[in-house]
PDB file of N, CA and C in Angstrom:
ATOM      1  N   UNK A   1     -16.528 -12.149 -11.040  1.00  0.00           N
ATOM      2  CA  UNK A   1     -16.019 -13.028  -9.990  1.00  0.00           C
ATOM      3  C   UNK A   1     -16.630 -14.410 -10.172  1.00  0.00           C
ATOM      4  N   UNK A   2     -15.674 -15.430  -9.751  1.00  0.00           N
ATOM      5  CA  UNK A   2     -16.287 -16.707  -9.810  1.00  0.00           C
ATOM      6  C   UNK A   2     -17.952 -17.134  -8.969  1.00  0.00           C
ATOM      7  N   UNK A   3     -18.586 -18.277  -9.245  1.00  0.00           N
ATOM      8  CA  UNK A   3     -19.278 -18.561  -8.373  1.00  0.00           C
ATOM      9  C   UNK A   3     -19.065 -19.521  -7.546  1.00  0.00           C
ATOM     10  N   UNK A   4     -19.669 -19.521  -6.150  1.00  0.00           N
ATOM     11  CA  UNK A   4     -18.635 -20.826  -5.405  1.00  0.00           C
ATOM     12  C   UNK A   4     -19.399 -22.344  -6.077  1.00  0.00           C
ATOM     13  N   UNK A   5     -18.505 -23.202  -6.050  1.00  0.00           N
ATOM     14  CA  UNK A   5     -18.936 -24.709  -6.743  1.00  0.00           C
ATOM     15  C   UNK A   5     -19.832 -25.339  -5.831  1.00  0.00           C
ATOM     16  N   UNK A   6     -19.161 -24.996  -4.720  1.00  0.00           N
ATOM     17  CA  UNK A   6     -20.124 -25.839  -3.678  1.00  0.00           C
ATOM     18  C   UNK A   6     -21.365 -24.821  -3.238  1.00  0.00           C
ATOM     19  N   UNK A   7     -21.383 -23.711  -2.935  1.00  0.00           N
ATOM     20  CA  UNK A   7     -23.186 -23.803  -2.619  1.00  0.00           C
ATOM     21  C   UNK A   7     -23.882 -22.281  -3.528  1.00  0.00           C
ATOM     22  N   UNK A   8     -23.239 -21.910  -4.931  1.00  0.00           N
ATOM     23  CA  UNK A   8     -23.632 -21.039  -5.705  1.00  0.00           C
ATOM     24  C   UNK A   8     -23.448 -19.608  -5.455  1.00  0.00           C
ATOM     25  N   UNK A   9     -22.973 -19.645  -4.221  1.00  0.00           N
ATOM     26  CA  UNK A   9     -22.923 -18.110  -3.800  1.00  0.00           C
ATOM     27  C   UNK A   9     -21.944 -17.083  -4.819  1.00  0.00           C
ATOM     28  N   UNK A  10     -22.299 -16.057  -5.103  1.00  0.00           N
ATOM     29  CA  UNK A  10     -21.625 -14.711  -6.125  1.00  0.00           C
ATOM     30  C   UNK A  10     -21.011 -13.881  -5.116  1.00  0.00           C
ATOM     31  N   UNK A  11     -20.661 -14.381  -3.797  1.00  0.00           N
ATOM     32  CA  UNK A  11     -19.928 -13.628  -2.847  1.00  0.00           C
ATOM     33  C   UNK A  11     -18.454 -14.299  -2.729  1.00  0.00           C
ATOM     34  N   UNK A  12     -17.934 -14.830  -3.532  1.00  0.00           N
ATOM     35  CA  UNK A  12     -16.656 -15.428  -3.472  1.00  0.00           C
ATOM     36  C   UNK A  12     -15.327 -14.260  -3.916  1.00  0.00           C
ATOM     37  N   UNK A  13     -14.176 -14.489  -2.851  1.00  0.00           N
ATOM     38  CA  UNK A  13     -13.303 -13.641  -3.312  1.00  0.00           C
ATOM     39  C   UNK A  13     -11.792 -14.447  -3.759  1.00  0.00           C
ATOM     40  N   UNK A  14     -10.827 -13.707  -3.794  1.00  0.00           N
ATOM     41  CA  UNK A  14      -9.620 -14.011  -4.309  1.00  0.00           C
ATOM     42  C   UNK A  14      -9.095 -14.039  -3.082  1.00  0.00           C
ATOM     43  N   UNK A  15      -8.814 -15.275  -2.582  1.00  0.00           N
ATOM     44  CA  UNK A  15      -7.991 -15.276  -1.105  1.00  0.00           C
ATOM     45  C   UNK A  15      -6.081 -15.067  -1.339  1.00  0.00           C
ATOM     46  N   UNK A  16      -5.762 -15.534  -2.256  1.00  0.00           N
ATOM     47  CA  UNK A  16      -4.374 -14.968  -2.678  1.00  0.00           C
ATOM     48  C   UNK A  16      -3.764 -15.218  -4.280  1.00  0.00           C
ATOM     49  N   UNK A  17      -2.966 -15.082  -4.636  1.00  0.00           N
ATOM     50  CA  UNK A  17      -2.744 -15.537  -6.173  1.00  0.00           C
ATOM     51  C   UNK A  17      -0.778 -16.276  -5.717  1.00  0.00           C
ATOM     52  N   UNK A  18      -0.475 -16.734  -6.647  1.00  0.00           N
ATOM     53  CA  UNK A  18       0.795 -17.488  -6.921  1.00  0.00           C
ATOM     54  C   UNK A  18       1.492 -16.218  -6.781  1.00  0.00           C
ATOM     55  N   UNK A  19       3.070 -17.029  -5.991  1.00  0.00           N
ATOM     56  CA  UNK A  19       4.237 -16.177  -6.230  1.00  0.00           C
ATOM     57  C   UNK A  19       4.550 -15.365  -7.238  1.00  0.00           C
ATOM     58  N   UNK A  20       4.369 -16.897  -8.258  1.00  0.00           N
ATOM     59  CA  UNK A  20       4.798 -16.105  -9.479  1.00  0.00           C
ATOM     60  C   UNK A  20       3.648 -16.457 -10.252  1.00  0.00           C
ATOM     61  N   UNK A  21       3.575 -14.731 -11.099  1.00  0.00           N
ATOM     62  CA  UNK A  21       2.356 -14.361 -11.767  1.00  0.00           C
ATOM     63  C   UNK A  21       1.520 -14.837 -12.739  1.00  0.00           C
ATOM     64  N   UNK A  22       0.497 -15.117 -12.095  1.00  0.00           N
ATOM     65  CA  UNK A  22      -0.219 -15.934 -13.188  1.00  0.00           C
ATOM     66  C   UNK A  22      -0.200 -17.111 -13.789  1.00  0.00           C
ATOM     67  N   UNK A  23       0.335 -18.017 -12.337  1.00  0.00           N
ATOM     68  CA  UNK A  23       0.248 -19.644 -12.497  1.00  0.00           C
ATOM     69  C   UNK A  23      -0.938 -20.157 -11.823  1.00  0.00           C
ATOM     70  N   UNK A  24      -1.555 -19.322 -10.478  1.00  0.00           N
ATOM     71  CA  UNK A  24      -2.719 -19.913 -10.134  1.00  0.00           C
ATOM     72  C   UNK A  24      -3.156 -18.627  -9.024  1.00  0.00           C
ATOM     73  N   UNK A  25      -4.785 -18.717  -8.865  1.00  0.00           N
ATOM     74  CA  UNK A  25      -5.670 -17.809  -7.851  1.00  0.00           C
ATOM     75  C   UNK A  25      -6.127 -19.018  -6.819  1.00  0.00           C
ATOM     76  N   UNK A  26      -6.597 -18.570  -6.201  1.00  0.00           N
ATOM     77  CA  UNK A  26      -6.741 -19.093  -4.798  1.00  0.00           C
ATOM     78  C   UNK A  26      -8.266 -18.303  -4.369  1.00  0.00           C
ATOM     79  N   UNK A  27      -9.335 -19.141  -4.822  1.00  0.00           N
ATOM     80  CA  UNK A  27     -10.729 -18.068  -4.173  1.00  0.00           C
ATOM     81  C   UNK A  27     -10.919 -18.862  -2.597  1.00  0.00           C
ATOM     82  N   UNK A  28     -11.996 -17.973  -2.490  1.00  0.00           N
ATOM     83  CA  UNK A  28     -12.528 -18.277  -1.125  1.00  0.00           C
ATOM     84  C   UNK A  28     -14.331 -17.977  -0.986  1.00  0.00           C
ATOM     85  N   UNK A  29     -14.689 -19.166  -0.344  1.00  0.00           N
ATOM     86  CA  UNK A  29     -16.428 -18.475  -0.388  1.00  0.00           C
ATOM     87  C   UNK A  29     -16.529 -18.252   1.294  1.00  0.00           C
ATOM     88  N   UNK A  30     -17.260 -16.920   1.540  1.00  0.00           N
ATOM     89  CA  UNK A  30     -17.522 -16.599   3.044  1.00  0.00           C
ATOM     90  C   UNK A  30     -18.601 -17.148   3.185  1.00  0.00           C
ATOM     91  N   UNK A  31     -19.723 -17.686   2.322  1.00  0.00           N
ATOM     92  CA  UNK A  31     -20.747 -17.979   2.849  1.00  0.00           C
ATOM     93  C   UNK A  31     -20.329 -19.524   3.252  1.00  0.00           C
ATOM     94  N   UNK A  32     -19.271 -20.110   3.062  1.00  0.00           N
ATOM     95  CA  UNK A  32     -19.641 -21.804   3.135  1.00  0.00           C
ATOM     96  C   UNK A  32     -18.352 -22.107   3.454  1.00  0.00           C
ATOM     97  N   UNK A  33     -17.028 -21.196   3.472  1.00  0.00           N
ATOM     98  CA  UNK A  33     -16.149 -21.063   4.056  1.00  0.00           C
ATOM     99  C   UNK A  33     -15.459 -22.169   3.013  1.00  0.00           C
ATOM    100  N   UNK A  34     -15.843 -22.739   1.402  1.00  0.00           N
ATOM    101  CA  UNK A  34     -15.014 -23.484   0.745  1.00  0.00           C
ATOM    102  C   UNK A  34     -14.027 -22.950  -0.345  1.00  0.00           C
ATOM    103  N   UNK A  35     -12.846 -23.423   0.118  1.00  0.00           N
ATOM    104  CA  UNK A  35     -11.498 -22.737  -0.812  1.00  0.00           C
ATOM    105  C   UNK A  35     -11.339 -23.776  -1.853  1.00  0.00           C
ATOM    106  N   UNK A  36     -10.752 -22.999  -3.032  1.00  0.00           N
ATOM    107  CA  UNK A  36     -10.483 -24.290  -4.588  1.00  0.00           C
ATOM    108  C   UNK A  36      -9.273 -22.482  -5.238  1.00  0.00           C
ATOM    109  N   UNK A  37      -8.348 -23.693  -6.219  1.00  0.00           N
ATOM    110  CA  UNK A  37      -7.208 -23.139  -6.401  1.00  0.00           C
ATOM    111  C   UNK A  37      -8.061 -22.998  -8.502  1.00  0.00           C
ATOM    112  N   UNK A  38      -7.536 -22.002  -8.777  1.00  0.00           N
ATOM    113  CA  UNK A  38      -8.255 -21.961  -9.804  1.00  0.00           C
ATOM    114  C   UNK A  38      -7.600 -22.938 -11.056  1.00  0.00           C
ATOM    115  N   UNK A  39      -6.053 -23.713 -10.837  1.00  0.00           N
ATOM    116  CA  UNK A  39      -5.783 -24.777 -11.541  1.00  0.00           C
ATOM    117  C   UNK A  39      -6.587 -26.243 -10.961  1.00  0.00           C
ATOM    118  N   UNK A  40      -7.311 -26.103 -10.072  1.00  0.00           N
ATOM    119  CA  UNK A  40      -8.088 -27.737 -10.359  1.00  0.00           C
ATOM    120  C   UNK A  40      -9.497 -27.995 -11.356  1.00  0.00           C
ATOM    121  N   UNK A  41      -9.262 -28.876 -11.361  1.00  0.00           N
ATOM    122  CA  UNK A  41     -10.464 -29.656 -12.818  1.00  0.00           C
ATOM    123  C   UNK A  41     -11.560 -29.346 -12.592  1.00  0.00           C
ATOM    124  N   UNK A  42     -11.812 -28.999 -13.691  1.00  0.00           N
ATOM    125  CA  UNK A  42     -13.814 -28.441 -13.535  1.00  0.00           C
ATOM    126  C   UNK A  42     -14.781 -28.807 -12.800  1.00  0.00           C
ATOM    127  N   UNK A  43     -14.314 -30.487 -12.499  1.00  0.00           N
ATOM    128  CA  UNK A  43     -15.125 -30.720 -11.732  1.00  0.00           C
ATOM    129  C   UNK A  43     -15.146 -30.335 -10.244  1.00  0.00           C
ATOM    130  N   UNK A  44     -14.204 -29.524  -9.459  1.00  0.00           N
ATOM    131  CA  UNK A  44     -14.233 -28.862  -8.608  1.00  0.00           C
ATOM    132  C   UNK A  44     -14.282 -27.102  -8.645  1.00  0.00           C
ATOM    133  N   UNK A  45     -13.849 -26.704  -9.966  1.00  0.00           N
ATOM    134  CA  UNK A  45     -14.304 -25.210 -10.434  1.00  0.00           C
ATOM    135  C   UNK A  45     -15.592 -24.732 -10.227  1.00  0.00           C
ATOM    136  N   UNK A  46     -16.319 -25.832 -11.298  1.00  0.00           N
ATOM    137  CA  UNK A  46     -17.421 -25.290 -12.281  1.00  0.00           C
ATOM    138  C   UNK A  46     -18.352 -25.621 -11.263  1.00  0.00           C
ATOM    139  N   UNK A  47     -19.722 -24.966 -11.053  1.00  0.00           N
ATOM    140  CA  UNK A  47     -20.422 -25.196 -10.295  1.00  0.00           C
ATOM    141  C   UNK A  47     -21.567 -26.178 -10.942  1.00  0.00           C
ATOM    142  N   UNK A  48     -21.876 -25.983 -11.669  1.00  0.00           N
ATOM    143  CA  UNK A  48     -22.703 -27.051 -12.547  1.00  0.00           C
ATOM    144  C   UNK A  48     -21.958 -28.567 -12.955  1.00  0.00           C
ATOM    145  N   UNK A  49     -20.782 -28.433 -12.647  1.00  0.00           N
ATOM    146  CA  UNK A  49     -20.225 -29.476 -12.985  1.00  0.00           C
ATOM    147  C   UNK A  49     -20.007 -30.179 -11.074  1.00  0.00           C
ATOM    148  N   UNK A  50     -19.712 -29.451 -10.332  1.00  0.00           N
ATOM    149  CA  UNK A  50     -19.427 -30.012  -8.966  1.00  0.00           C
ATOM    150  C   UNK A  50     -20.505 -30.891  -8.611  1.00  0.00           C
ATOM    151  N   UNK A  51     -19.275 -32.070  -7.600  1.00  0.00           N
ATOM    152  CA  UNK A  51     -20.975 -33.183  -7.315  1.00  0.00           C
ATOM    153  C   UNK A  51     -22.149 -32.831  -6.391  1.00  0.00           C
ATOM    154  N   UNK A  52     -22.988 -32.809  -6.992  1.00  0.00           N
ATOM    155  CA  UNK A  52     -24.660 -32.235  -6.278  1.00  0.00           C
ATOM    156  C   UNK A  52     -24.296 -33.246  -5.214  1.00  0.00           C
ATOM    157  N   UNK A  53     -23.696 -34.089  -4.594  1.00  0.00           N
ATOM    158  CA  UNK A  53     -23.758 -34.853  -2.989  1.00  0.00           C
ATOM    159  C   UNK A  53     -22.997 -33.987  -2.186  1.00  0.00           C
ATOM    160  N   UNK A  54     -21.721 -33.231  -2.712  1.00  0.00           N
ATOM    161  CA  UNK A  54     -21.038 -31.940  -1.606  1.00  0.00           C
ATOM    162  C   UNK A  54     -21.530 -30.536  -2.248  1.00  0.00           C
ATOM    163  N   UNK A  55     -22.861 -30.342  -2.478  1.00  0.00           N
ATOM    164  CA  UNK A  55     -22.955 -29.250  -2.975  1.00  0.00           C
ATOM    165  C   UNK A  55     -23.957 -29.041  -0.915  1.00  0.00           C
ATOM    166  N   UNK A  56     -23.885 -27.587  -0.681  1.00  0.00           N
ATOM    167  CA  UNK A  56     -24.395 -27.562   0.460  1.00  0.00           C
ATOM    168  C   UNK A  56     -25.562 -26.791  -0.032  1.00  0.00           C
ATOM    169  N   UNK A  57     -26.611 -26.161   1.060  1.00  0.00           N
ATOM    170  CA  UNK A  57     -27.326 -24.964   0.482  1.00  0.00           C
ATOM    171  C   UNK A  57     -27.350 -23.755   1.762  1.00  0.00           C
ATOM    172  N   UNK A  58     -27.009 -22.710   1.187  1.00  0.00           N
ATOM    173  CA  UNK A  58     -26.592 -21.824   2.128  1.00  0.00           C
ATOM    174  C   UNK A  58     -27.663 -21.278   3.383  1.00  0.00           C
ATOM    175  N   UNK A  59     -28.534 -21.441   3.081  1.00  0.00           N
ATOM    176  CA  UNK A  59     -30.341 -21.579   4.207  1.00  0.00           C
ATOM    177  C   UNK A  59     -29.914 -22.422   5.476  1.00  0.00           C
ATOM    178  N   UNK A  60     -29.119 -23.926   4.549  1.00  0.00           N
ATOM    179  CA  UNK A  60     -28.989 -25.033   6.067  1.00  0.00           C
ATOM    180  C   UNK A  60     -27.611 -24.817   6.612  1.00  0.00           C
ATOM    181  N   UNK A  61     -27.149 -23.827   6.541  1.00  0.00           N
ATOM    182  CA  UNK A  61     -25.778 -24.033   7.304  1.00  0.00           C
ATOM    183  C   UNK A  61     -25.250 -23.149   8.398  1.00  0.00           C
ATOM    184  N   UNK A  62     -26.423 -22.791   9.300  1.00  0.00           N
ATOM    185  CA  UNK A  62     -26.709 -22.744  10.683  1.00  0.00           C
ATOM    186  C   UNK A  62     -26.944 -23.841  11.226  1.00  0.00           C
ATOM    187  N   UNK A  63     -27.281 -25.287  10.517  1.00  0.00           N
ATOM    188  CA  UNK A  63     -27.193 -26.697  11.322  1.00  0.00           C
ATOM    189  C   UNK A  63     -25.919 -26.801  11.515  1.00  0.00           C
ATOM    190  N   UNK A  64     -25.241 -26.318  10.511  1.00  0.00           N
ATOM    191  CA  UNK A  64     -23.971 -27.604  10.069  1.00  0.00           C
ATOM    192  C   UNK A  64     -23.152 -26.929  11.656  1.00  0.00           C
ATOM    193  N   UNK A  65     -21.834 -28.011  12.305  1.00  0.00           N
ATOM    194  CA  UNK A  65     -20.934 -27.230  12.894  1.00  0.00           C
ATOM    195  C   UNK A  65     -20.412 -26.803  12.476  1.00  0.00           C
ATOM    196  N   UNK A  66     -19.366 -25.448  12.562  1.00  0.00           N
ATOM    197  CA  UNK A  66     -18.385 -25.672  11.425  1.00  0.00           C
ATOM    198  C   UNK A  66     -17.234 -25.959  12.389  1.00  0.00           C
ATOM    199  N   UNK A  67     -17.149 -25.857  13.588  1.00  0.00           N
ATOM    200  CA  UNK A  67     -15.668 -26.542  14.099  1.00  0.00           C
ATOM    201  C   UNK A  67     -16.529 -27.854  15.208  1.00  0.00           C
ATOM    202  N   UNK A  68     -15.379 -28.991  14.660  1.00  0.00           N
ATOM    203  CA  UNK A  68     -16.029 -30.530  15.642  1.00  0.00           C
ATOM    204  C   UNK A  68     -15.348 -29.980  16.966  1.00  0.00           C
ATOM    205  N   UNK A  69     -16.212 -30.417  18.038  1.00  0.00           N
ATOM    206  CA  UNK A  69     -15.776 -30.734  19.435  1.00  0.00           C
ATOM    207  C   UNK A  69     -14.815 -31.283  19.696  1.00  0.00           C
ATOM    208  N   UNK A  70     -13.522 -30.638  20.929  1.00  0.00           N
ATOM    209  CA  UNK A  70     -12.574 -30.870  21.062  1.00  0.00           C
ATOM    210  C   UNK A  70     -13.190 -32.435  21.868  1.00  0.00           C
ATOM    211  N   UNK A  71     -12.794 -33.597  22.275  1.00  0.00           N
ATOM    212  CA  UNK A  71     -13.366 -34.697  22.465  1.00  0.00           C
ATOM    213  C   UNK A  71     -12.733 -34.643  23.898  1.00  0.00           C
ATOM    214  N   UNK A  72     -13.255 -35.031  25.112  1.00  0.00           N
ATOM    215  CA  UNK A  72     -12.882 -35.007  26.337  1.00  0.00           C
ATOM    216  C   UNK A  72     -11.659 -35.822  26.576  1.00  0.00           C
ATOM    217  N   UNK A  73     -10.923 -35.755  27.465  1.00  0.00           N
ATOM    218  CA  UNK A  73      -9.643 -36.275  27.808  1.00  0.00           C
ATOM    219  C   UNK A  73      -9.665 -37.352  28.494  1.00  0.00           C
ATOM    220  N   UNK A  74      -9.170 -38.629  27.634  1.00  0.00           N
ATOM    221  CA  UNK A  74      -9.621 -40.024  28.793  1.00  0.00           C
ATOM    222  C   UNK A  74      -8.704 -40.260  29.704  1.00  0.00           C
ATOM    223  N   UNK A  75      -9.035 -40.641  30.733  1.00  0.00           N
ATOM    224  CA  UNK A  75      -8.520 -40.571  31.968  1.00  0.00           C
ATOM    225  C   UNK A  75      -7.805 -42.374  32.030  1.00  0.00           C
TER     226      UNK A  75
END
């Protein structure tokens, strides 16, 4: 199985594949919740190649939100 690009995790799965067979996979990482289609460029594949500024680390992401606040309703 792949590793995720963005924060290394070996828990990544196959979230779906192409209609038609064997034009593209579709993973998914549960730890960091980041999806990549397996036709984009290495530099979003490969994990050694992804940019170390969106790489996360899976320890800090009980800070992160993962859904923003609906923003109050101005009156």
């Amino acid at each position: 199985m792949n590793r995720c690009p963005r924060c290394n995790s070996n828990e990544t799965k196959i979230l779906c594949e192409s209609p038609i067979k064997g034009c593209w996979i579709m993973y998914s990482c549960p730890v960091c919740t980041f999806t990549w289609r397996s036709t984009e460029p290495e530099t979003i594949t490969n994990p050694d190649l992804y940019n170390p500024l969106f790489k996360v680390d899976p320890n800090d992401l009980s800070k992160y939100q993962i859904h923003p606040e609906i923003a109050k309703r101005r009156k």
